[in-house]
PDB file of N, CA and C in Angstrom:
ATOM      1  N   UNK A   1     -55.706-186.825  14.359  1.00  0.00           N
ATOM      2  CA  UNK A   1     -54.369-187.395  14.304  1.00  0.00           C
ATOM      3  C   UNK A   1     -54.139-187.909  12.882  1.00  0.00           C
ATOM      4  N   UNK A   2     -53.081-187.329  12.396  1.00  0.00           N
ATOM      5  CA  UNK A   2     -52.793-187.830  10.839  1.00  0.00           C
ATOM      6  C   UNK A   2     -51.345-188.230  10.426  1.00  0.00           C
ATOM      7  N   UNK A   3     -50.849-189.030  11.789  1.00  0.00           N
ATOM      8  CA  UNK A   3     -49.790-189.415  11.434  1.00  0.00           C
ATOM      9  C   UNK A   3     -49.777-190.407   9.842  1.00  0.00           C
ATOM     10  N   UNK A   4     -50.292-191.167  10.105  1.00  0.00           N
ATOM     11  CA  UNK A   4     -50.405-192.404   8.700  1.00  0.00           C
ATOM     12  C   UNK A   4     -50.411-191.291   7.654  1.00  0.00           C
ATOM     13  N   UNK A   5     -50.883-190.042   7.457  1.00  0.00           N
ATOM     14  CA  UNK A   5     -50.903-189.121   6.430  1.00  0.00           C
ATOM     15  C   UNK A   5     -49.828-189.017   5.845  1.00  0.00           C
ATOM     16  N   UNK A   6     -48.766-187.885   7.514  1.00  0.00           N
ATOM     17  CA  UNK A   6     -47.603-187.657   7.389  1.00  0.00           C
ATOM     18  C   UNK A   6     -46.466-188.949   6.715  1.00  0.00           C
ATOM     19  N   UNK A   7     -46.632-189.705   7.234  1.00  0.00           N
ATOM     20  CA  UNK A   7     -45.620-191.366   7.291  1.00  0.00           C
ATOM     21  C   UNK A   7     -45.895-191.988   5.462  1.00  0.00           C
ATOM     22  N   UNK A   8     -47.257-191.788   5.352  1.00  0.00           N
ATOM     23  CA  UNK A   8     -47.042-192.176   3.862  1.00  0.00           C
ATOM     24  C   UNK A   8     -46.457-191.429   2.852  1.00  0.00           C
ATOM     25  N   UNK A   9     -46.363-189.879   3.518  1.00  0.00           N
ATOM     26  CA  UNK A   9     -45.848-189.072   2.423  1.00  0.00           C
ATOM     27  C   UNK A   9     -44.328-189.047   2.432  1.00  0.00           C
ATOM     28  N   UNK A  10     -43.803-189.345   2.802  1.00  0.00           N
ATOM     29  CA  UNK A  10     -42.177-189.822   3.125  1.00  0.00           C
ATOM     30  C   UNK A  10     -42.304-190.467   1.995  1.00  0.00           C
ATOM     31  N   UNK A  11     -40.481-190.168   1.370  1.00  0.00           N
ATOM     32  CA  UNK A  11     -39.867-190.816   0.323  1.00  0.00           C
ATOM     33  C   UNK A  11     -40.052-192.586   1.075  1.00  0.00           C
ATOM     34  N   UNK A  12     -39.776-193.641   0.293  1.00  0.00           N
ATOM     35  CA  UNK A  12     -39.847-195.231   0.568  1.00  0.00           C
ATOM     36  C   UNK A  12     -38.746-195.043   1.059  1.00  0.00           C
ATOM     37  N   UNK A  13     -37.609-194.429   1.106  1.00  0.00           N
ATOM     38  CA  UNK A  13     -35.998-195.321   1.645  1.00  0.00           C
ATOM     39  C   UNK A  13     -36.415-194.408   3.009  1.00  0.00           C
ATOM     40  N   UNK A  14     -37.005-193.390   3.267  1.00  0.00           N
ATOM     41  CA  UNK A  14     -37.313-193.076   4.664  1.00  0.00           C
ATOM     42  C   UNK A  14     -38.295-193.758   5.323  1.00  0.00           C
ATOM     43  N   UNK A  15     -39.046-194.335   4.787  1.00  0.00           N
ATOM     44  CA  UNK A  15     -40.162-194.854   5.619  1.00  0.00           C
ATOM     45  C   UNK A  15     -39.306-196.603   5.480  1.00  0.00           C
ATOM     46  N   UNK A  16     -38.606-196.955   4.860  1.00  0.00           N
ATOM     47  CA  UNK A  16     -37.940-198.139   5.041  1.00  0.00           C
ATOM     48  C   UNK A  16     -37.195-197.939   6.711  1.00  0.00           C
ATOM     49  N   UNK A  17     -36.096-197.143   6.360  1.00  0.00           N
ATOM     50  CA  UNK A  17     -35.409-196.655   7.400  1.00  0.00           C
ATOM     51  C   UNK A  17     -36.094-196.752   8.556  1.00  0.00           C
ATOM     52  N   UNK A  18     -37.243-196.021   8.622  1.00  0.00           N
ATOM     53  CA  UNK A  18     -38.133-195.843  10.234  1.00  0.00           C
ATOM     54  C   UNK A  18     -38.689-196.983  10.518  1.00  0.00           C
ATOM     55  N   UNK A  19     -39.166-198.278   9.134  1.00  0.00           N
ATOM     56  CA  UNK A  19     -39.392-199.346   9.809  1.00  0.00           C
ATOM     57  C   UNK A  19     -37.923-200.087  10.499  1.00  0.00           C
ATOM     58  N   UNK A  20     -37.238-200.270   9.865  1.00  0.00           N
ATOM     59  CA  UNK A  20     -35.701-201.270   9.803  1.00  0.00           C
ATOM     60  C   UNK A  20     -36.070-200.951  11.395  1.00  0.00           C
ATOM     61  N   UNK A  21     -35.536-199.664  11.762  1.00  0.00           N
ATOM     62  CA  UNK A  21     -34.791-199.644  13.212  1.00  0.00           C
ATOM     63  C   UNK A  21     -36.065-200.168  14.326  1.00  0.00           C
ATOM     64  N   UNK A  22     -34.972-201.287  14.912  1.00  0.00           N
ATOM     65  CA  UNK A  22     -35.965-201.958  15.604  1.00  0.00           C
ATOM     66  C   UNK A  22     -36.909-200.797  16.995  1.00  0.00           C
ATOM     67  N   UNK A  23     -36.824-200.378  17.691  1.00  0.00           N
ATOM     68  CA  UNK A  23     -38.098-199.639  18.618  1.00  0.00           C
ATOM     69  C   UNK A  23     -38.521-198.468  17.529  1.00  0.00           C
ATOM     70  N   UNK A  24     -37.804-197.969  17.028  1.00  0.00           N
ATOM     71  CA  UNK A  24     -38.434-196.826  16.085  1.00  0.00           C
ATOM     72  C   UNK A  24     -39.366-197.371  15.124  1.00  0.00           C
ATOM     73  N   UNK A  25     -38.962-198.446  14.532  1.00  0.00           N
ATOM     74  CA  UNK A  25     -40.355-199.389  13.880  1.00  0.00           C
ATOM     75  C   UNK A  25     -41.436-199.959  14.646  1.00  0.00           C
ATOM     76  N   UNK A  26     -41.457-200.353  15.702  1.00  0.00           N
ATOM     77  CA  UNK A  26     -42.615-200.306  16.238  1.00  0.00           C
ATOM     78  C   UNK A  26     -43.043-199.113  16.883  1.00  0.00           C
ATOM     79  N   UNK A  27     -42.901-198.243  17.403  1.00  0.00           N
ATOM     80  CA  UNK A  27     -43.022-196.678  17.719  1.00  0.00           C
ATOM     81  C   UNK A  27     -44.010-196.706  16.483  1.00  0.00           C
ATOM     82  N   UNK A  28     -43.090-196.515  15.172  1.00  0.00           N
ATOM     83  CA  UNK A  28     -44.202-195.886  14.039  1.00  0.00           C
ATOM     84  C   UNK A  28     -45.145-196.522  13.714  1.00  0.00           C
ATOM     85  N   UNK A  29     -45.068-197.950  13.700  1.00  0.00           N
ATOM     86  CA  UNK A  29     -46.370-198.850  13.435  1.00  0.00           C
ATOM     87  C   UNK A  29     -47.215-198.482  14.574  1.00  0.00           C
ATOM     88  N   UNK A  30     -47.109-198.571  15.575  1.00  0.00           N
ATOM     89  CA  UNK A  30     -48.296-198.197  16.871  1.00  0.00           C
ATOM     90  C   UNK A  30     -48.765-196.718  16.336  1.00  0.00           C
ATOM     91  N   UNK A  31     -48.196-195.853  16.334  1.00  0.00           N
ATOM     92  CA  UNK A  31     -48.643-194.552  16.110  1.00  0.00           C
ATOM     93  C   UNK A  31     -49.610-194.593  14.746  1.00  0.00           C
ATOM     94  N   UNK A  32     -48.955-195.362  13.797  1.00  0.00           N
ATOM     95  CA  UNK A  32     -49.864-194.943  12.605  1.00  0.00           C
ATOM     96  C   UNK A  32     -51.154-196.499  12.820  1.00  0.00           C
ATOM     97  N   UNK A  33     -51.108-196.783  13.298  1.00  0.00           N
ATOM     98  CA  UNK A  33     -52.512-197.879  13.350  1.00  0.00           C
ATOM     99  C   UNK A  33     -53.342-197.579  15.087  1.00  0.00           C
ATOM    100  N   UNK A  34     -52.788-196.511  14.993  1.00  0.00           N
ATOM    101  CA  UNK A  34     -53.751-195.800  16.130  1.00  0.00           C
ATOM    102  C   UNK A  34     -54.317-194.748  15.228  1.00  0.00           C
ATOM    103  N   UNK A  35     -53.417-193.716  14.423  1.00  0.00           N
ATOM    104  CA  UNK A  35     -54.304-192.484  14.148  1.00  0.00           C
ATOM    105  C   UNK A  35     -55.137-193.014  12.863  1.00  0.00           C
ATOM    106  N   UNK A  36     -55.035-194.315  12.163  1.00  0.00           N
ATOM    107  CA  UNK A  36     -55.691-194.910  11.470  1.00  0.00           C
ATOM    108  C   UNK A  36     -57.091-195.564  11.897  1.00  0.00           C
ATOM    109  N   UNK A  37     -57.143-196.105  13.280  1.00  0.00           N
ATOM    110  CA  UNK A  37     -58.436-196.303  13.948  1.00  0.00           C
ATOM    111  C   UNK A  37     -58.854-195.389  14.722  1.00  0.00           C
ATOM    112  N   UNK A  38     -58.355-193.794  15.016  1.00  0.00           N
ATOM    113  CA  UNK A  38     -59.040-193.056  15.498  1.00  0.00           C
ATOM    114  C   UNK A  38     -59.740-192.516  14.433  1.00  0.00           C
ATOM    115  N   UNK A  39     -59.256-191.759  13.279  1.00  0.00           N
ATOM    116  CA  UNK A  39     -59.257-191.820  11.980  1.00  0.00           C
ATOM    117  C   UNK A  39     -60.707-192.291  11.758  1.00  0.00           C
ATOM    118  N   UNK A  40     -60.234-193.088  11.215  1.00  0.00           N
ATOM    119  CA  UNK A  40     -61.791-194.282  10.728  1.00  0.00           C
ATOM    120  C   UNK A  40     -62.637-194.954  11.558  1.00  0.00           C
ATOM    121  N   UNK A  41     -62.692-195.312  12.725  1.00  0.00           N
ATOM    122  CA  UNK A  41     -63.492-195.553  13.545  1.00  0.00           C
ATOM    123  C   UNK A  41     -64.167-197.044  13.451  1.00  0.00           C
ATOM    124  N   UNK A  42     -63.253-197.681  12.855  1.00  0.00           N
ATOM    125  CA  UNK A  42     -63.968-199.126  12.574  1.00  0.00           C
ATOM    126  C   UNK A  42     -63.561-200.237  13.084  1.00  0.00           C
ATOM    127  N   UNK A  43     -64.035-200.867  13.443  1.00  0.00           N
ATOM    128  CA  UNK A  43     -63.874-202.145  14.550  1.00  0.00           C
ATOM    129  C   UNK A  43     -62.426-203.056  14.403  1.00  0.00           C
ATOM    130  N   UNK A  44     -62.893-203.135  13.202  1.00  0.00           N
ATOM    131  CA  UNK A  44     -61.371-203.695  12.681  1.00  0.00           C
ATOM    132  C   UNK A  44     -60.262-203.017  13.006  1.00  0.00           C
ATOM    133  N   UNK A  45     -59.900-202.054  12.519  1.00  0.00           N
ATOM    134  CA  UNK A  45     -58.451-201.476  12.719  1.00  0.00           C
ATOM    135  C   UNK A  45     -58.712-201.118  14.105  1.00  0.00           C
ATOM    136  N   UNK A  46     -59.454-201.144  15.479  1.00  0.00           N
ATOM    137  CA  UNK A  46     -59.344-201.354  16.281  1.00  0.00           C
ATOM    138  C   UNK A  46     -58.386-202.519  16.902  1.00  0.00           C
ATOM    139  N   UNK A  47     -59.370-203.446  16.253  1.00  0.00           N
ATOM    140  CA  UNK A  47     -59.154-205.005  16.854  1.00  0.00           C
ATOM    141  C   UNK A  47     -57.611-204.883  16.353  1.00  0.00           C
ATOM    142  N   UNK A  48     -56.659-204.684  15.240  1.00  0.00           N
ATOM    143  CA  UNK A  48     -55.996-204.616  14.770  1.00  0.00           C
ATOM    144  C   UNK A  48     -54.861-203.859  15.604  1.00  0.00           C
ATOM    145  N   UNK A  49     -55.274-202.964  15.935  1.00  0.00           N
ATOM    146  CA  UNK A  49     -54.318-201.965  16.898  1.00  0.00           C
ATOM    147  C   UNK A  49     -54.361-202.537  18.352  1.00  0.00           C
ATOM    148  N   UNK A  50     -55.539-203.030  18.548  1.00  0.00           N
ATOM    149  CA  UNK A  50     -55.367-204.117  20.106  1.00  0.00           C
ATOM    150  C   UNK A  50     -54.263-205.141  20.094  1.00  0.00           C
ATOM    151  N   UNK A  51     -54.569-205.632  19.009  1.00  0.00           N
ATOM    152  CA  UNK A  51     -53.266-207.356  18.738  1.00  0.00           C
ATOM    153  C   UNK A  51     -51.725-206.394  18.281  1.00  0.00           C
ATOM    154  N   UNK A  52     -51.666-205.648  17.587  1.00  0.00           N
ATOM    155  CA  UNK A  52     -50.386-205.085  17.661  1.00  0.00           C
ATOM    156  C   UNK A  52     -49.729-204.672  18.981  1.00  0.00           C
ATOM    157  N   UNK A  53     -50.624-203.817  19.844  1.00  0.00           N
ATOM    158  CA  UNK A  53     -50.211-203.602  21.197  1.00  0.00           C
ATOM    159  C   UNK A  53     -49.838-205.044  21.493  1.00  0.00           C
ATOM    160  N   UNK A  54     -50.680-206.162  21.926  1.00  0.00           N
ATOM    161  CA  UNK A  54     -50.489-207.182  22.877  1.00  0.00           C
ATOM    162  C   UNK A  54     -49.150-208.072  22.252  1.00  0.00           C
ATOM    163  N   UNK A  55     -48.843-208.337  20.840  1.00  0.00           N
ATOM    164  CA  UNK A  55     -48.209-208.973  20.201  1.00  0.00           C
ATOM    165  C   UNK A  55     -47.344-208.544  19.038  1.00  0.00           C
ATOM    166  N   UNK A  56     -47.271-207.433  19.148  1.00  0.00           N
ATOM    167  CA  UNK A  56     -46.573-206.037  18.440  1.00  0.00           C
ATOM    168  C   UNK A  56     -45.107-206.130  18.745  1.00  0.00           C
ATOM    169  N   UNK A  57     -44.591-206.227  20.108  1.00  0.00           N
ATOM    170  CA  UNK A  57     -43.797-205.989  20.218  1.00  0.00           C
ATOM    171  C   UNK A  57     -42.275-206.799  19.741  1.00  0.00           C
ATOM    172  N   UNK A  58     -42.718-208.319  19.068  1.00  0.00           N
ATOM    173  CA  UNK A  58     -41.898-208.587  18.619  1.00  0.00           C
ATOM    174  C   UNK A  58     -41.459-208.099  17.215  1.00  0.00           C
ATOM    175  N   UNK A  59     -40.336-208.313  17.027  1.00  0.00           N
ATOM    176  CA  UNK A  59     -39.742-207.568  16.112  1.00  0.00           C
ATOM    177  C   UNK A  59     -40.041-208.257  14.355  1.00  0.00           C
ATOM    178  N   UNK A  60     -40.601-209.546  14.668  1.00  0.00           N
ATOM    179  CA  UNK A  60     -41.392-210.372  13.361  1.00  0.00           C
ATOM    180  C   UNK A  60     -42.331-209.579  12.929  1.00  0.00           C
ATOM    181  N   UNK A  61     -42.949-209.144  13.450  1.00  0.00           N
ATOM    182  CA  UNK A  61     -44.239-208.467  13.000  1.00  0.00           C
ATOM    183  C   UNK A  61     -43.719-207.479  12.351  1.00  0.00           C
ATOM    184  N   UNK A  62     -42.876-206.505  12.760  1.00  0.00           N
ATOM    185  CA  UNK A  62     -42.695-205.484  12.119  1.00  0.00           C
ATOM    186  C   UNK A  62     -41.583-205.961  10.597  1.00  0.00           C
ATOM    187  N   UNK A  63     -41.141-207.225  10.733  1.00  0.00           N
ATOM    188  CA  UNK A  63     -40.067-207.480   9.747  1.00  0.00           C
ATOM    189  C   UNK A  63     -41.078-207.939   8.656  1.00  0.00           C
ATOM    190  N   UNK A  64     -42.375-208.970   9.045  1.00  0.00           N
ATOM    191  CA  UNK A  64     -43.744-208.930   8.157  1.00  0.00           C
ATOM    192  C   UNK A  64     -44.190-207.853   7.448  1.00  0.00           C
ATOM    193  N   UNK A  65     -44.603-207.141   8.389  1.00  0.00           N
ATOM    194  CA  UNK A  65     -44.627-205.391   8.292  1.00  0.00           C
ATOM    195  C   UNK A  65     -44.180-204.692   6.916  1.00  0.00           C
ATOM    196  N   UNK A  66     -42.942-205.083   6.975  1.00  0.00           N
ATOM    197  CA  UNK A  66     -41.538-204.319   6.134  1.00  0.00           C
ATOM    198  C   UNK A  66     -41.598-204.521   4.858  1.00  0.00           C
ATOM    199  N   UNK A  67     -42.205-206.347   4.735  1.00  0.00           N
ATOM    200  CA  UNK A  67     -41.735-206.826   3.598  1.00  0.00           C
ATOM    201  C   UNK A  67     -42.987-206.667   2.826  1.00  0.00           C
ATOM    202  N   UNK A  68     -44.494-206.717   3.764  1.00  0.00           N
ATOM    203  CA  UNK A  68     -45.678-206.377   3.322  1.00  0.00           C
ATOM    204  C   UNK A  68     -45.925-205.296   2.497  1.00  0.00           C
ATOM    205  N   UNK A  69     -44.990-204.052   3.216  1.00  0.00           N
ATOM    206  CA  UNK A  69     -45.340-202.189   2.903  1.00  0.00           C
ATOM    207  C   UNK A  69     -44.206-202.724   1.484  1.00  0.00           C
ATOM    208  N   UNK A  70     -43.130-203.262   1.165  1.00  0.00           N
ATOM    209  CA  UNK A  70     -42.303-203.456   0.083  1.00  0.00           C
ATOM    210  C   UNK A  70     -42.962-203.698  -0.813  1.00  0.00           C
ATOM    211  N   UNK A  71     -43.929-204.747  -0.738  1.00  0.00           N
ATOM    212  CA  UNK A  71     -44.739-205.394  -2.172  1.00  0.00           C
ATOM    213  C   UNK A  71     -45.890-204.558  -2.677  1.00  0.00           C
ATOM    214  N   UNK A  72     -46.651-203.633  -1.494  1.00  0.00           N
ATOM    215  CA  UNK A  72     -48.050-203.634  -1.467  1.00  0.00           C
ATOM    216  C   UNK A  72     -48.078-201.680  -1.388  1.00  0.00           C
ATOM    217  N   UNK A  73     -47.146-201.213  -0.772  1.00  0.00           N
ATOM    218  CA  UNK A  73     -46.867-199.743  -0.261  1.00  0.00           C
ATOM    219  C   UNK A  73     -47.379-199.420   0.842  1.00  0.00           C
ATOM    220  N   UNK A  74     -48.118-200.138   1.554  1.00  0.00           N
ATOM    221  CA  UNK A  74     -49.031-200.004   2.687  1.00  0.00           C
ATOM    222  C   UNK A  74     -48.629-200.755   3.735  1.00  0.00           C
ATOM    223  N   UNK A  75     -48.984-200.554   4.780  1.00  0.00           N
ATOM    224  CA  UNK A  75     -48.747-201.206   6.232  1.00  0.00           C
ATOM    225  C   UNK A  75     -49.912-202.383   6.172  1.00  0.00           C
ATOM    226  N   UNK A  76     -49.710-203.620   6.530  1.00  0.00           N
ATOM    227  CA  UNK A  76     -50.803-204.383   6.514  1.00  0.00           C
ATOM    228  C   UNK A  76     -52.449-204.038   7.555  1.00  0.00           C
ATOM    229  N   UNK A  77     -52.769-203.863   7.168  1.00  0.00           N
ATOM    230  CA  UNK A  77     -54.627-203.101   7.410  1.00  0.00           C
ATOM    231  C   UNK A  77     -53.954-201.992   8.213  1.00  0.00           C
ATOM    232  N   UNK A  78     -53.565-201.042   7.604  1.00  0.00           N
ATOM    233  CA  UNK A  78     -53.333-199.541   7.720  1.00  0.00           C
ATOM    234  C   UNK A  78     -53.324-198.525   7.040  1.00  0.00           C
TER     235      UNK A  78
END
Protein backbone atom coordinates (compact mmCIF):
# COMPACT_ATOMS: atom_id res chain seq x y z
CA UNK A 1 0.00 0.00 0.00
CA UNK A 2 1.57 3.31 -1.10
CA UNK A 3 -0.91 5.66 -0.64
CA UNK A 4 1.42 8.24 1.53
CA UNK A 5 3.61 7.79 -1.81
CA UNK A 6 0.81 8.74 -4.08
CA UNK A 7 -0.59 11.78 -1.53
CA UNK A 8 2.89 13.26 -1.19
CA UNK A 9 3.35 13.51 -4.77
CA UNK A 10 0.39 15.86 -5.28
CA UNK A 11 0.96 19.51 -5.98
CA UNK A 12 0.55 21.37 -1.99
CA UNK A 13 -2.78 23.31 -3.05
CA UNK A 14 -4.10 19.62 -3.77
CA UNK A 15 -3.05 17.97 -0.88
CA UNK A 16 -4.22 21.26 1.07
CA UNK A 17 -7.58 20.86 -0.56
CA UNK A 18 -7.91 16.99 0.46
CA UNK A 19 -6.94 17.99 3.94
CA UNK A 20 -9.43 21.31 4.29
CA UNK A 21 -12.53 19.13 3.40
CA UNK A 22 -13.68 17.97 6.52
CA UNK A 23 -14.46 13.70 6.03
CA UNK A 24 -12.19 13.73 2.99
CA UNK A 25 -9.39 14.94 5.40
CA UNK A 26 -9.74 12.44 7.67
CA UNK A 27 -10.43 9.65 4.98
CA UNK A 28 -6.83 10.72 3.74
CA UNK A 29 -5.10 10.98 7.03
CA UNK A 30 -6.42 7.35 8.06
CA UNK A 31 -5.44 5.93 4.74
CA UNK A 32 -2.01 7.40 4.62
CA UNK A 33 -0.99 6.53 8.41
CA UNK A 34 -2.18 3.10 7.74
CA UNK A 35 -0.17 2.43 4.47
CA UNK A 36 2.65 4.21 6.44
CA UNK A 37 2.50 1.54 9.35
CA UNK A 38 1.87 -1.26 7.09
CA UNK A 39 4.74 0.15 5.14
CA UNK A 40 7.22 0.33 7.94
CA UNK A 41 6.14 -1.91 10.44
CA UNK A 42 7.01 -0.03 13.55
CA UNK A 43 5.31 0.21 16.72
CA UNK A 44 5.02 3.68 16.69
CA UNK A 45 3.19 4.59 13.64
CA UNK A 46 1.09 1.81 14.80
CA UNK A 47 0.35 3.24 18.13
CA UNK A 48 -0.11 6.41 16.07
CA UNK A 49 -2.69 5.05 13.65
CA UNK A 50 -4.53 3.40 16.80
CA UNK A 51 -5.02 7.07 18.55
CA UNK A 52 -5.98 8.60 15.18
CA UNK A 53 -8.70 5.93 14.72
CA UNK A 54 -9.96 6.35 18.45
CA UNK A 55 -9.51 10.27 18.51
CA UNK A 56 -9.10 11.09 14.82
CA UNK A 57 -12.25 11.84 14.22
CA UNK A 58 -12.41 15.22 15.41
CA UNK A 59 -11.87 17.69 13.05
CA UNK A 60 -8.84 19.51 15.44
CA UNK A 61 -6.62 16.98 14.70
CA UNK A 62 -6.82 17.19 11.24
CA UNK A 63 -6.84 21.25 11.42
CA UNK A 64 -3.30 20.42 13.66
CA UNK A 65 -2.66 18.16 10.86
CA UNK A 66 -2.99 21.01 8.20
CA UNK A 67 -1.06 23.53 9.84
CA UNK A 68 1.74 20.89 10.83
CA UNK A 69 2.03 19.47 6.86
CA UNK A 70 2.13 23.74 6.12
CA UNK A 71 5.33 24.35 8.16
CA UNK A 72 7.04 20.95 8.00
CA UNK A 73 5.54 19.25 4.41
CA UNK A 74 4.71 16.17 6.22
CA UNK A 75 1.78 14.78 8.11
CA UNK A 76 2.76 14.68 11.78
CA UNK A 77 4.64 11.04 12.29
CA UNK A 78 3.73 10.10 8.71
Amino acid sequence: MKFDKWFYSQSTLVKVLLLLIPFVGWAMELFIRLSVAIREQDALHWVVFILFVAVGWTWVLCVVDLIYFLLKGRLILA
